[in-house]
Structure formats: C-alpha cells, structure tokens
Protein backbone atom coordinates (compact mmCIF):
# COMPACT_ATOMS: atom_id res chain seq x y z
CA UNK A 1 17.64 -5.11 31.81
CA UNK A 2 20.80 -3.55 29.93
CA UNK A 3 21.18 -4.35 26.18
CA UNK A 4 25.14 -5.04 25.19
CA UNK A 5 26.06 -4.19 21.82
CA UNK A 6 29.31 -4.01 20.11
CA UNK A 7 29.79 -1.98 16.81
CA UNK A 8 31.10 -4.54 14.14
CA UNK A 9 33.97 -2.15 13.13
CA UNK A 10 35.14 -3.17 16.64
CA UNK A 11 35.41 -7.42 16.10
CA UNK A 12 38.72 -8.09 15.32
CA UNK A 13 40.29 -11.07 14.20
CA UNK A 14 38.81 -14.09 13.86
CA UNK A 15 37.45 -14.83 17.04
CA UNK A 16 33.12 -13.00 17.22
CA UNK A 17 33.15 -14.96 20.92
CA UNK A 18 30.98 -12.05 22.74
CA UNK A 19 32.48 -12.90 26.08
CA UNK A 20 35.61 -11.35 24.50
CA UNK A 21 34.09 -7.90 24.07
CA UNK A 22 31.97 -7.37 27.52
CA UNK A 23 34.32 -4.75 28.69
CA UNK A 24 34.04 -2.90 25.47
CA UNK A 25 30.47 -3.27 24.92
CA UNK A 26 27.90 -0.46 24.75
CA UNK A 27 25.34 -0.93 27.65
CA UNK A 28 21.84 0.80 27.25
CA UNK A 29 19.04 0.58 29.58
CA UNK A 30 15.67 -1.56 28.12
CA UNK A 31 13.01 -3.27 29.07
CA UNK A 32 11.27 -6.56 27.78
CA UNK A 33 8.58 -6.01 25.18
CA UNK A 34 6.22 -8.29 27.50
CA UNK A 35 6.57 -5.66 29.91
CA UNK A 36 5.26 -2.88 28.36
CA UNK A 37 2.46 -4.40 26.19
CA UNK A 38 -0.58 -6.89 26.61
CA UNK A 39 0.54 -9.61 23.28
CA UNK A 40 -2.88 -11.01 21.60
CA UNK A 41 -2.92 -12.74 18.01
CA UNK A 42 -5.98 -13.68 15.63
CA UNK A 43 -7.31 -16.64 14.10
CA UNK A 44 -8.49 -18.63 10.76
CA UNK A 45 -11.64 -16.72 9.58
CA UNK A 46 -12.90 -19.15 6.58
CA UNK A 47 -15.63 -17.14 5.30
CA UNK A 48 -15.41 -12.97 3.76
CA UNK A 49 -18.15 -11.20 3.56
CA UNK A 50 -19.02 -7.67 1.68
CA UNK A 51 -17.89 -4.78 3.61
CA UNK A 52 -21.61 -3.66 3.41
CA UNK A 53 -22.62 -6.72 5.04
CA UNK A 54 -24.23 -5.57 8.56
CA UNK A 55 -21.59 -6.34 11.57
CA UNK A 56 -18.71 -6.31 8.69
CA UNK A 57 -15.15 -5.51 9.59
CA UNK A 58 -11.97 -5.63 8.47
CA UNK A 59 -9.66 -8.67 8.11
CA UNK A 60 -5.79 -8.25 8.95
CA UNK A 61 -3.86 -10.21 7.13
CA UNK A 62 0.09 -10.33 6.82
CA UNK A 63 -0.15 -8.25 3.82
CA UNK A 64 -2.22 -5.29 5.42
CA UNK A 65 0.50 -5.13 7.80
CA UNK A 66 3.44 -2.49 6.12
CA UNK A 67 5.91 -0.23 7.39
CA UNK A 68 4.43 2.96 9.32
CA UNK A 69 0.90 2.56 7.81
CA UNK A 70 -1.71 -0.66 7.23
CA UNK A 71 -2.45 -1.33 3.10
CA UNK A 72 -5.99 -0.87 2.86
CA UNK A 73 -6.16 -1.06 -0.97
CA UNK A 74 -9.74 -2.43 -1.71
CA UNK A 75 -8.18 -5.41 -3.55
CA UNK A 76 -5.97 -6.64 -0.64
CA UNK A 77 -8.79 -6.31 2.19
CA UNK A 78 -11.71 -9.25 3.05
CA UNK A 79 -13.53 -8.13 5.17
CA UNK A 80 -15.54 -10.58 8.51
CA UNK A 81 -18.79 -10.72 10.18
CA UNK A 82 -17.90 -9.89 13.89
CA UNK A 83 -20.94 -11.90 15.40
CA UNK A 84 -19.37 -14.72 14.07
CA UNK A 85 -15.98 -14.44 14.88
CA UNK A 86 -15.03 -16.36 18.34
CA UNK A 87 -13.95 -14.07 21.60
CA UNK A 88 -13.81 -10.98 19.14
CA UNK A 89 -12.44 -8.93 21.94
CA UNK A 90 -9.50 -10.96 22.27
CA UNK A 91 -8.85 -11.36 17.82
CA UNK A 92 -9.89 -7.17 17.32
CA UNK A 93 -7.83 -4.63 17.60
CA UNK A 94 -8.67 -1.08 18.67
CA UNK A 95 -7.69 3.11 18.15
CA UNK A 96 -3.93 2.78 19.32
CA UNK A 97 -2.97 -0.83 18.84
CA UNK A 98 0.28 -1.38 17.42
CA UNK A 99 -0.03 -4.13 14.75
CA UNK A 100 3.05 -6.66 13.55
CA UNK A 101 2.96 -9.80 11.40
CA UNK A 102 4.25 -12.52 13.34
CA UNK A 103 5.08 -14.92 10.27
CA UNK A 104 6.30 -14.49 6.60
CA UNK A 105 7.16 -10.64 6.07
CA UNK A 106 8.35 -9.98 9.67
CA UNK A 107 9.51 -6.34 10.86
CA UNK A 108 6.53 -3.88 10.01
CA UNK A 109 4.85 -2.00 12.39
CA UNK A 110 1.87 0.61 12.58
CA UNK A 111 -0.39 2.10 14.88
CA UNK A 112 -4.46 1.56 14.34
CA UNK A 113 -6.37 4.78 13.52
CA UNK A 114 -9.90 4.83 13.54
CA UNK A 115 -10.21 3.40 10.20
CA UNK A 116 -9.44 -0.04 11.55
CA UNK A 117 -11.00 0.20 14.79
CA UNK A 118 -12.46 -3.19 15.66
CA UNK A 119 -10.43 -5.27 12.81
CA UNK A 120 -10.28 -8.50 13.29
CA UNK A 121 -6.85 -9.83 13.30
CA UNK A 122 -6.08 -13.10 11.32
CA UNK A 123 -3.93 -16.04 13.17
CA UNK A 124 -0.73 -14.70 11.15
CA UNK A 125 -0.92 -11.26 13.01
CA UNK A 126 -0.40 -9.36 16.49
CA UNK A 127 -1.42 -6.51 18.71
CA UNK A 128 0.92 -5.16 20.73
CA UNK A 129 -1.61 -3.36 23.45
CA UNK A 130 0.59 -0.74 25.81
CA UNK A 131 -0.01 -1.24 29.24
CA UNK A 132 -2.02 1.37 31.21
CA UNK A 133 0.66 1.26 34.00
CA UNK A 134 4.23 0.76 31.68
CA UNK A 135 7.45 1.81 32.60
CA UNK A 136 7.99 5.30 30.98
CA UNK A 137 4.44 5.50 29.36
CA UNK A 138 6.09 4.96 25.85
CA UNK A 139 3.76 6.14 22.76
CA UNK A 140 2.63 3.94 20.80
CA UNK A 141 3.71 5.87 17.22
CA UNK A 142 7.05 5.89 18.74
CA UNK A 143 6.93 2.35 19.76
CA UNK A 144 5.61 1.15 16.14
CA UNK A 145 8.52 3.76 14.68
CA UNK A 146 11.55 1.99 16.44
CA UNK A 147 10.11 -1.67 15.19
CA UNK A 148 10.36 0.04 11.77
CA UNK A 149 13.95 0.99 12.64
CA UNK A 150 16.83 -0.89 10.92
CA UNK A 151 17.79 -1.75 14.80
CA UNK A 152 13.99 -2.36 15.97
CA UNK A 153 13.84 -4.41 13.30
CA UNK A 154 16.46 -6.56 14.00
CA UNK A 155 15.68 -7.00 17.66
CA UNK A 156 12.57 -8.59 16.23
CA UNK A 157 14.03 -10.66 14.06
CA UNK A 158 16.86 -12.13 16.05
CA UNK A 159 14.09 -13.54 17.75
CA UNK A 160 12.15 -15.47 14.81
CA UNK A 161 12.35 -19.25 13.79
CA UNK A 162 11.52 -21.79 12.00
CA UNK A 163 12.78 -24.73 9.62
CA UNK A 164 10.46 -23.46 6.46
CA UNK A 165 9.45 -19.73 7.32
CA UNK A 166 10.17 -17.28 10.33
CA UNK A 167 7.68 -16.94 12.21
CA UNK A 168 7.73 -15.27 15.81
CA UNK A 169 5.78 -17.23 19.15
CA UNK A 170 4.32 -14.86 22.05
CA UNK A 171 7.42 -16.07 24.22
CA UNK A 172 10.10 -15.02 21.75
CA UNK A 173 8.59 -11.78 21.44
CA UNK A 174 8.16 -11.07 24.85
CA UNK A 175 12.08 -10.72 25.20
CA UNK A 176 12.13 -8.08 22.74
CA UNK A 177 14.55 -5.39 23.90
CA UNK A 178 12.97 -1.66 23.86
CA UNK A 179 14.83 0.88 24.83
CA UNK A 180 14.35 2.83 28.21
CA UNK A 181 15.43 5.81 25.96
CA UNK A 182 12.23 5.95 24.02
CA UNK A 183 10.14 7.08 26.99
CA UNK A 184 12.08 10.33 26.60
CA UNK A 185 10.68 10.79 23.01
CA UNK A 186 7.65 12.85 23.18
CA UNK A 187 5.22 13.78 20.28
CA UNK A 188 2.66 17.08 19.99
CA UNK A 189 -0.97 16.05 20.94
CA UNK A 190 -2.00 16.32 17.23
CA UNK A 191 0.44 14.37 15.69
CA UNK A 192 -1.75 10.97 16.11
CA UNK A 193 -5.00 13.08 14.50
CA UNK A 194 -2.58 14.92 11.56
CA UNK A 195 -1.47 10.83 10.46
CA UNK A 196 -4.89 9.91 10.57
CA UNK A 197 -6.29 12.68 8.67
CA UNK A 198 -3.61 12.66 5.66
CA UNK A 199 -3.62 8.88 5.85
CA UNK A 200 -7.40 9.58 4.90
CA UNK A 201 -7.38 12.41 2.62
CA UNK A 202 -4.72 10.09 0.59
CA UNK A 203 -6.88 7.27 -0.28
CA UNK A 204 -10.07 9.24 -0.44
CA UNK A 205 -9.09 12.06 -2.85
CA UNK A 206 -8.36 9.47 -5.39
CA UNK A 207 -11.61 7.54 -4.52
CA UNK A 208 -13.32 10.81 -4.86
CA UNK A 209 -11.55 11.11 -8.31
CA UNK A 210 -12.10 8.01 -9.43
CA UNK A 211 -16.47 7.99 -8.64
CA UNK A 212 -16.30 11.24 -10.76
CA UNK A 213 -15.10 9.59 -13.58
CA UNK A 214 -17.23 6.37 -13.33
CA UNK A 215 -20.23 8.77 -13.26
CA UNK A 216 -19.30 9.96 -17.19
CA UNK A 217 -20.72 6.60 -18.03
CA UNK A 218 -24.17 7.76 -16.73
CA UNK A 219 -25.55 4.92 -15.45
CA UNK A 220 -28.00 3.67 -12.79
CA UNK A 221 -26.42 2.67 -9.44
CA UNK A 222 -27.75 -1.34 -9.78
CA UNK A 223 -26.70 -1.14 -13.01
CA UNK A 224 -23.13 0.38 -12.83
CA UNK A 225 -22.90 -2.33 -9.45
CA UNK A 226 -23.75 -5.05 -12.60
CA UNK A 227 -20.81 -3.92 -14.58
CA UNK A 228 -18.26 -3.36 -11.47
CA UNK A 229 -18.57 -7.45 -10.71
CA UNK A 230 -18.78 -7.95 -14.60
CA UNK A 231 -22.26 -9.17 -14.28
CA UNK A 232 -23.88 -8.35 -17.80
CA UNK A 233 -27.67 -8.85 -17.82
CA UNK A 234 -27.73 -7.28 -21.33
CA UNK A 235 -28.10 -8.21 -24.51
CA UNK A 236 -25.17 -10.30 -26.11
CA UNK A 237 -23.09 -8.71 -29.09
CA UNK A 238 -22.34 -10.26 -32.63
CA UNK A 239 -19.60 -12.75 -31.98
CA UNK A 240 -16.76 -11.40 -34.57
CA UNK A 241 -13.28 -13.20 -35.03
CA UNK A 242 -12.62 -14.73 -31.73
CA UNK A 243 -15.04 -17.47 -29.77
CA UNK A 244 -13.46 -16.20 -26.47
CA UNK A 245 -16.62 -14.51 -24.12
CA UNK A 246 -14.55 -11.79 -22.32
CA UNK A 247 -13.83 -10.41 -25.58
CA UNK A 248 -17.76 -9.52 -26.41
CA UNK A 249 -19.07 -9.14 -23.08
CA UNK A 250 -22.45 -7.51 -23.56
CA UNK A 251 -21.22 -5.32 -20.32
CA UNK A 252 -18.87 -4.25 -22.17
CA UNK A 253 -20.32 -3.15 -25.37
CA UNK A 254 -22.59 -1.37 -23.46
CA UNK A 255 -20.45 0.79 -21.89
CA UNK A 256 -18.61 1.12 -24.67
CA UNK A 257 -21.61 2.21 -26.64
CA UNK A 258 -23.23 4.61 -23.92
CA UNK A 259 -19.25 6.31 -23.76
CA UNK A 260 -18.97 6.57 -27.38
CA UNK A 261 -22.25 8.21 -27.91
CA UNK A 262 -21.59 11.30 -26.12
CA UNK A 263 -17.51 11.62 -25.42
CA UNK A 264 -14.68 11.32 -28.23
CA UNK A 265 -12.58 7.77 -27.39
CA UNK A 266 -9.23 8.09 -27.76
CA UNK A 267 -6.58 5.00 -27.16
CA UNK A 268 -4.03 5.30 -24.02
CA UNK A 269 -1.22 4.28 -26.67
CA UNK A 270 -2.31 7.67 -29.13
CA UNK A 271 -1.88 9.63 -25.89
CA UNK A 272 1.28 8.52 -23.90
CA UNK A 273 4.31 6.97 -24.11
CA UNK A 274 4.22 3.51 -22.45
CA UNK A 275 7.01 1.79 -21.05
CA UNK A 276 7.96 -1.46 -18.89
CA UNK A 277 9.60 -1.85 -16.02
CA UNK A 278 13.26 -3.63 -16.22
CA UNK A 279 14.17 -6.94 -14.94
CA UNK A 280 16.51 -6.81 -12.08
CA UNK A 281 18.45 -9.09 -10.17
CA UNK A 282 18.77 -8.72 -6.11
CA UNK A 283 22.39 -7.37 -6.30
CA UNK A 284 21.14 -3.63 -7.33
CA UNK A 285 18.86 -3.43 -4.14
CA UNK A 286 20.17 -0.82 -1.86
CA UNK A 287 18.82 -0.13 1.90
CA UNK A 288 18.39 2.83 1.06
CA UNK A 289 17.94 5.64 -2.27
CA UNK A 290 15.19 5.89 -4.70
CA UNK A 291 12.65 3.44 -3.91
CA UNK A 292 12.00 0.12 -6.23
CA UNK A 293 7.98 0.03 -7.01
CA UNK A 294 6.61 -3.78 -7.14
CA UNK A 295 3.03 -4.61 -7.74
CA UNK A 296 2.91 -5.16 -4.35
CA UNK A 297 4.11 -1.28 -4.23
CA UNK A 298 0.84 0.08 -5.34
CA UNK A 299 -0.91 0.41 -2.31
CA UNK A 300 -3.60 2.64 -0.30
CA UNK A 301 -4.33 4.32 -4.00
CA UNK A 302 -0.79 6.06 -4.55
CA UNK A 303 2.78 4.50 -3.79
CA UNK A 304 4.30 2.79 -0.36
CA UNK A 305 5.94 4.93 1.49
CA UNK A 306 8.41 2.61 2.93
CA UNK A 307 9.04 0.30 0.01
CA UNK A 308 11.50 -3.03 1.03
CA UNK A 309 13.78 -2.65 -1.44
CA UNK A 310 15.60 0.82 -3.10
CA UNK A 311 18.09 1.52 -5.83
CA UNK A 312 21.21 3.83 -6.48
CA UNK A 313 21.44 6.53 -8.71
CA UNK A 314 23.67 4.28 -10.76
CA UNK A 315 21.09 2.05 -11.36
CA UNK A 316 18.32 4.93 -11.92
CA UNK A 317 20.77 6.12 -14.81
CA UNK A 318 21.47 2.99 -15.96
CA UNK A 319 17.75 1.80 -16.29
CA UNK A 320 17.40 5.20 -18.56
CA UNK A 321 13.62 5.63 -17.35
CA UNK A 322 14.28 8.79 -15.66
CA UNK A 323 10.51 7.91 -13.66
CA UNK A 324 9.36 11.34 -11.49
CA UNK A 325 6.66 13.54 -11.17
CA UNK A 326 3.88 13.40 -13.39
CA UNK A 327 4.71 9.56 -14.57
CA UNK A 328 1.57 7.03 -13.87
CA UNK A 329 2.13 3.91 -13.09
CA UNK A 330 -0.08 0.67 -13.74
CA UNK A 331 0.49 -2.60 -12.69
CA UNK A 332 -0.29 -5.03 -15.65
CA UNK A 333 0.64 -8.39 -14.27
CA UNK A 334 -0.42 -9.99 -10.57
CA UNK A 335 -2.43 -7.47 -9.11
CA UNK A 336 -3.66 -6.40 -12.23
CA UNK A 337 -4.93 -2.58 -12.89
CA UNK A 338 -3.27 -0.52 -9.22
CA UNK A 339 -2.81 2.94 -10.25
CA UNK A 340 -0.63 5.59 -9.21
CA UNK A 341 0.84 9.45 -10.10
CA UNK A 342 4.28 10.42 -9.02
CA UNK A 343 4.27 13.91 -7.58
CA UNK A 344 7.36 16.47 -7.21
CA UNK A 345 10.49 14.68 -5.63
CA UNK A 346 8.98 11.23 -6.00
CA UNK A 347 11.53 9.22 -8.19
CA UNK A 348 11.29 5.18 -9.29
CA UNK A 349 12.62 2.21 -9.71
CA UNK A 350 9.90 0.35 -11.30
CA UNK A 351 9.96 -3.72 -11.82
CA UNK A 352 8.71 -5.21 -15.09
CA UNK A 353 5.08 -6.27 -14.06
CA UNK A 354 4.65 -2.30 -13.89
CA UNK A 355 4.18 0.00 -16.79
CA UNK A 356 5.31 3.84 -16.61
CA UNK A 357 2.58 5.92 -18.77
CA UNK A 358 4.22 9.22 -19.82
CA UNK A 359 1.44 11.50 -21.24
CA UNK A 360 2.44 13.61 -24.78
CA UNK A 361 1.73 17.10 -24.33
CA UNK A 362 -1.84 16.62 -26.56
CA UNK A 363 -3.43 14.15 -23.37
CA UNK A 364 -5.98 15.46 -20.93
CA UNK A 365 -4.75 16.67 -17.55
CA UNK A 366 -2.51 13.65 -16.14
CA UNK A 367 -4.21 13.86 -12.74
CA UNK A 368 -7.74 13.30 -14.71
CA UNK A 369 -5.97 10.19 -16.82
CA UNK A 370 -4.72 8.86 -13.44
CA UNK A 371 -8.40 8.95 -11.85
CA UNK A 372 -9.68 7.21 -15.17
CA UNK A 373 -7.42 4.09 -15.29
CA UNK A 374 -9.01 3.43 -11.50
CA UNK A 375 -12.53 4.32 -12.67
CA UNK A 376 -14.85 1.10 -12.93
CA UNK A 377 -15.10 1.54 -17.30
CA UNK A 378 -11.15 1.64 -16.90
CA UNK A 379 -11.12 -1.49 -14.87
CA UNK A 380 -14.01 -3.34 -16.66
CA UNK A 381 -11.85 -2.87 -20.01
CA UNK A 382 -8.34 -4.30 -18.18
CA UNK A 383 -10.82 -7.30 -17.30
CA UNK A 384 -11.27 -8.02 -20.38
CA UNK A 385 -7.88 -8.09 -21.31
CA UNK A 386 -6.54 -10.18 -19.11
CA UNK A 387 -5.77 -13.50 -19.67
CA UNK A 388 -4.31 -16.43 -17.54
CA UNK A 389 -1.12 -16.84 -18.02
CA UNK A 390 0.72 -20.24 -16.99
CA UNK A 391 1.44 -18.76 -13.39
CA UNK A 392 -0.01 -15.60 -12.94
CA UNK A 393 -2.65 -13.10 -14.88
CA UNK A 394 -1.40 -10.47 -17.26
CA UNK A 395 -2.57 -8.04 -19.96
CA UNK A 396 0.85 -8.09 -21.78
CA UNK A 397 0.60 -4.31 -24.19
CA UNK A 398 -2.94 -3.96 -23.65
CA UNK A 399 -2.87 -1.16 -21.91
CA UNK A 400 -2.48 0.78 -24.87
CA UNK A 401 -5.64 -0.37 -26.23
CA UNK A 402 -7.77 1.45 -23.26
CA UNK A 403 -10.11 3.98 -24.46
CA UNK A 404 -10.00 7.18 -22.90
CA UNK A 405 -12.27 10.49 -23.07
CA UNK A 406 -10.94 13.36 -24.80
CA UNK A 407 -13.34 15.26 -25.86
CA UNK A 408 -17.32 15.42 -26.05
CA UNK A 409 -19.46 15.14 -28.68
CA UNK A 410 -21.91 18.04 -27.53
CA UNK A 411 -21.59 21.41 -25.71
CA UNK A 412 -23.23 19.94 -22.93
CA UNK A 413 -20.94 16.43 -22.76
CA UNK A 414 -18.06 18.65 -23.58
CA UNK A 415 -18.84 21.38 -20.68
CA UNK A 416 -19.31 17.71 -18.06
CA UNK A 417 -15.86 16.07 -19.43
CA UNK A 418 -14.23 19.59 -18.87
CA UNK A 419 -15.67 20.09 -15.46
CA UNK A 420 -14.82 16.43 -14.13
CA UNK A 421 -11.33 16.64 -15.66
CA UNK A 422 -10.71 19.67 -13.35
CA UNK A 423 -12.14 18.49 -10.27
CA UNK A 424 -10.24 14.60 -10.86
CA UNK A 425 -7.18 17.27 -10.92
CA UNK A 426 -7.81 18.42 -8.38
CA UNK A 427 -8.14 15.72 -6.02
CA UNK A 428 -5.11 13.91 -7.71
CA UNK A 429 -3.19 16.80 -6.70
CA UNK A 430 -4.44 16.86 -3.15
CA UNK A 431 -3.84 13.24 -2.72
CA UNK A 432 -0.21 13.60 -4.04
CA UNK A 433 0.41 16.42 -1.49
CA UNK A 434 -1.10 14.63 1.56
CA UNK A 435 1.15 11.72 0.75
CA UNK A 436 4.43 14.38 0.91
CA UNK A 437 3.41 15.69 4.02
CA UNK A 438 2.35 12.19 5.73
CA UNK A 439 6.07 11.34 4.52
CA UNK A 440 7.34 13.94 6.48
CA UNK A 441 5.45 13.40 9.37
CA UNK A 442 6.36 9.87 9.59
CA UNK A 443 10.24 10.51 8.70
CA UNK A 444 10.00 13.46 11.64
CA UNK A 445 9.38 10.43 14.17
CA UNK A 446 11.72 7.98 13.01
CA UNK A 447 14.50 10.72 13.33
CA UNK A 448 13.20 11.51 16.18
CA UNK A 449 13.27 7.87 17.35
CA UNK A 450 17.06 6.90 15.89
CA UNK A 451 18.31 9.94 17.39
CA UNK A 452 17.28 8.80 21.06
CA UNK A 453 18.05 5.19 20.64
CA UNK A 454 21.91 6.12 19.67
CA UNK A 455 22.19 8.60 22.48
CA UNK A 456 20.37 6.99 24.96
C-alpha cells in the first residue's frame, strides 16, 4: 500500500480537494496495521482484589496506558484475580505486547516488560501482538515509538469516532498506515533489557527510600499495615476544639507520639518555601518546551516523561517560579499526596493543584524530605487533612503543617535519623539519574524512528 501525503505549506488557495495534489504528493511505502499485528482488547472486570491476593495481576486501564512507558503508580493500579477472569489468554497481555487505549486519551503507546507480564487488559484497552511471520520483522519498541510520533499519532487518530468520545473499533485500526521504512530501524540486543531495568530502578529506588523512612516510626509490620489503611485499633484521644474524627484519630496520635518521643518534629512550612502552581488557560500550551506537570503528571514515583501538554520560556518567565533541580513537588488536590524531586536539567510548568516545596538551606537533605512526604506517617498525616471539597478532595495549605524529623532526641535516634537520611539520598539520587538516562534512551529511538519515517 503507498501512503500520499502533501505538506500543508503546499495547499494553495482555497480549494484542499486531494485529487488536486496526486501528482505532487509524497508516496511512501506502508503496510496495514492488521497486517503486521494479531489486535485483541479486554473486558469489564467488576471486582479488584489486593495485589497479594494469590493469582493477582494487574489491571490495564486507559490511564496506565502513557506515552513510551505504562503508569504503574500504586494509586492508579487495581489489580484482578486471573482464575476469574474469562478466556484470560485472549484479555492478558505478555513480555513484548505493544499496549494502546482504544477510547478517551487515544495516541499512547508502550511496550510490556516483565513487570506487566500477564496483565489483564480492561475493555477500554488493546494489544497490538506482532506477527511471527510480518513483513519486515518490525520491533516492537520501534513500532510503540512511531504511535508516539506526532505523525503515528495522527494516523491513529484520523481513524477514531464517535458522537460523545473517540474511541477506535478493531476495523478502523486495522487500516492504520505503518511505514515499510521502519523495518530498516534496528535497535542493539540490550536496549529492550536497559528500558526495563531503569524503568525499574526508577520506581524502586524511591520505594526503597520511602520503607526506610516508614521504618523511623518503629513499628510492628500488622501494626504499621493498621495505620497504612487508617485502621486505628488504639485507644481514642481527648476530643479538643473540633468534633470532626480525622482530626483525633487514635492512629494518628500514636504515631505522632511514638515519632515525637525519640526524633525532633519540625513543620514542612519552618523548613521550605511552599508555593502553588498558577492557573493557566489552554492558549500557553506548546507541543513542545518545558513540560507542564498535572496531578495526573506525578506518575511511576518521579515525573512523566512525555507529559501532554508543555510551555515556552515566555511563560516559564512569566510564571516567575523558576521550578528545576532540587524543587519537590506534591500534589495537594485530586490525587492527593504524589511526590516528586526535580533533578539537573529537569525544568516545570506546574498547575495549581501542585505545590513546589523549595527547602531553606537549614532542611535535611532534599532527597531524604522527598522520601518522607511518600513515607506511610507522611501520608497518614495528608489523610487527615484532607477534606471533601464540593467536587474533588484537597488539603488547601496544609502541607505546611506536616511534621518532619530533624533531629533525634538521643545519640542512638540521632546516629538512625542520620544514617536513613543518607541512604533515602541516596536512592533519591539514583532514581533521579535512572529517569535521565531512560529519557535518553527513549528520545534515542524516537529520533531514530522520525528520522526513517521522513526519509523513507
């Protein structure tokens, strides 16, 4: 099949009749997408389970589906007993799948690693399974890294419908165009293990960084389990001022008690300068330049690398934040309590449900503050300050009210806060540089990818 294009600088008048332009148009070899891939979509799930539940896997939803990579942050993934789940082998997806939503947020793509082996795909998503015997033997990372192109993208999207949402049938996608020129685009054998492994190494640094810090409390596993689903089994507190229960949750002043006792508390607002995020309108969004940060930014424990919408550097000076390396981020309405450190060339945009958290020069390490706003006492004490707002949850300036450990209270609590605040340092920092490199490697591709495509 041959693909006719003609560059828009080339229309002229007022007549866009295509016929008009054949001889003129550029012709480049493709083939259907329903040629080179097996197409298979989920279905409705109605029950989650634990992911600790025996037989548990993952549940793909549109949302897990992002540019280049899946978001597997903890708060955006269900997870589905496979035993249960009709002709699983048909709905799962395995090592080398590329995945796409096929309604609401169309034009993502990424490849499965072995961290999603065996998801189970829900009704709103699809595998795109390369054929054993198609044309040109087309990788899947480069196959996943055109869709993510601004001209894979549109191929998809030309082909989506619908009177209330796009949404894209089997059929329509099938006729796909891929280039013929992306079988020439060949990647080293380790490229597919080196995404995988910084993928990891992102998301479990920070984990890492974050159980370090919850273990400061110094609690019992069943017990610390109590307080990370706010179940409090303990004694109740003296009501004070206010009648409302999340405001003397026994949980709470417990923890709050057990910290106290052996670490100096110090409030996030006595240690950093906190800001908001601006309100913007839709005109300053850019395709591309320094990257606008949603809630819905804050993924995989750091930032998304492929945000949807980016800025100028007008609009970064205008906004006066000046947001870079070093800056946390926390999200304080929505998706209440994502964290995130920028590292050395990151640079923000942030929208107003986010707060930038600039540490004074008197704060612990920022890498150590970062791991603590993730850390289960962290969360438990955003829990309690959020409140229901007529939409959406929020925590308004609380923030500043979350008590952090500066110092301890003996040589022995002082020697442990030391100790973890250098080893939460560290793994911030190697979580920050994993997400550079992965950057790179996924950029390398995509280069790789728009350079064939516009000479092929």
């Amino acid at each position: 099949m041959k693909a006719n294009t003609v560059p828009w600088h080339e229309i002229q008048g007022d007549a866009i009749l295509a016929r008009r332009y054949t001889d003129t148009a550029v012709r480049r070899a493709s083939w259907p997408l329903g040629e080179i891939v097996e197409l298979a979509s989920g279905l409705y799930v109605s029950e989650y389970v634990p992911a600790n539940t025996p037989g548990a896997k993952p549940y793909l939803r549109v949302d897990n589906v992002r540019t280049a990579l899946p978001n597997l942050t903890a708060v955006d993934m269900e997870n589905v007993r496979a035993d249960l789940v009709p002709g699983y082998a048909r709905v799962s997806v395995r090592v080398g799948d590329v995945v796409i939503a096929r309604t609401a947020t169309l034009g993502r793509a990424f490849v499965v690693d072995r961290s999603l082996d065996g998801a189970v795909m829900s009704q709103h998503v699809t595998r795109l399974r390369l054929r054993d015997d198609h044309p040109g033997r087309i990788s899947p990372h480069v196959l996943a890294a055109y869709l993510n192109t601004p001209a894979g993208k549109e191929a998809v999207l030309s082909r989506a419908s619908g009177s209330t949402r796009l949404e894209l049938t089997h059929h329509d996608l099938a006729t796909v165009e891929i280039p013929q020129a992306l079988a020439g685009v060949t990647l080293d054998g380790g490229y597919a293990d080196r995404v995988a492994v910084l993928f990891a190494e992102m998301r479990e640094s920070v984990t890492a960084a974050r159980a370090l810090c919850g273990a400061l409390v110094g609690l019992p596993p069943q017990i610390e389990a109590g307080f990370r689903s706010c179940f409090t089994p303990f004694e109740a507190e003296p009501f004070e001022e206010s009648m409302l229960p999340r405001f003397h949750a026994p949980a709470w002043g417990s923890v709050v008690s057990r910290m106290s006792a052996r670490f100096r508390m110090v409030r996030l607002g006595d240690l950093a300068k906190i800001q908001r995020g601006a309100g913007t309108s839709s005109k300053e969004y850019r395709d591309r330049g320094i990257p606008y940060l949603r809630t819905s930014s804050l993924v995989n424990e750091g930032v998304d690398l492929f945000p949807d919408h980016y800025g100028d550097e007008a609009t970064y000076e205008e906004h006066g934040q000046h947001i870079g390396a070093q800056d946390i981020l926390l999200t304080i309405e929505g998706k209440i309590g994502c964290v995130a450190q920028l590292g050395v060339g990151e640079r923000a945009l942030i929208k107003n449900h986010i707060e930038v958290i600039r540490l004074l020069p008197s704060a612990p390490p920022s890498g150590f503050v970062t791991a603590w706003l993730g850390a289960w006492p962290a969360q438990l004490q955003l829990d309690r300050f959020t409140v229901v707002q007529t939409t959406i949850p929020g925590i308004a300036s609380a923030s500043r009210e979350l008590l952090v450990p500066v110092d301890g209270t003996s040589v022995h609590d002082r020697a442990c806060l030391a100790d973890t605040m250098e080893k939460a340092q560290t793994c911030i920092s190697r979580s920050i540089s994993a997400r550079s490199k992965l950057a790179s490697e996924l950029d390398r591709v995509s280069v790789l990818v728009v350079t064939a495509t516009s000479q092929g």
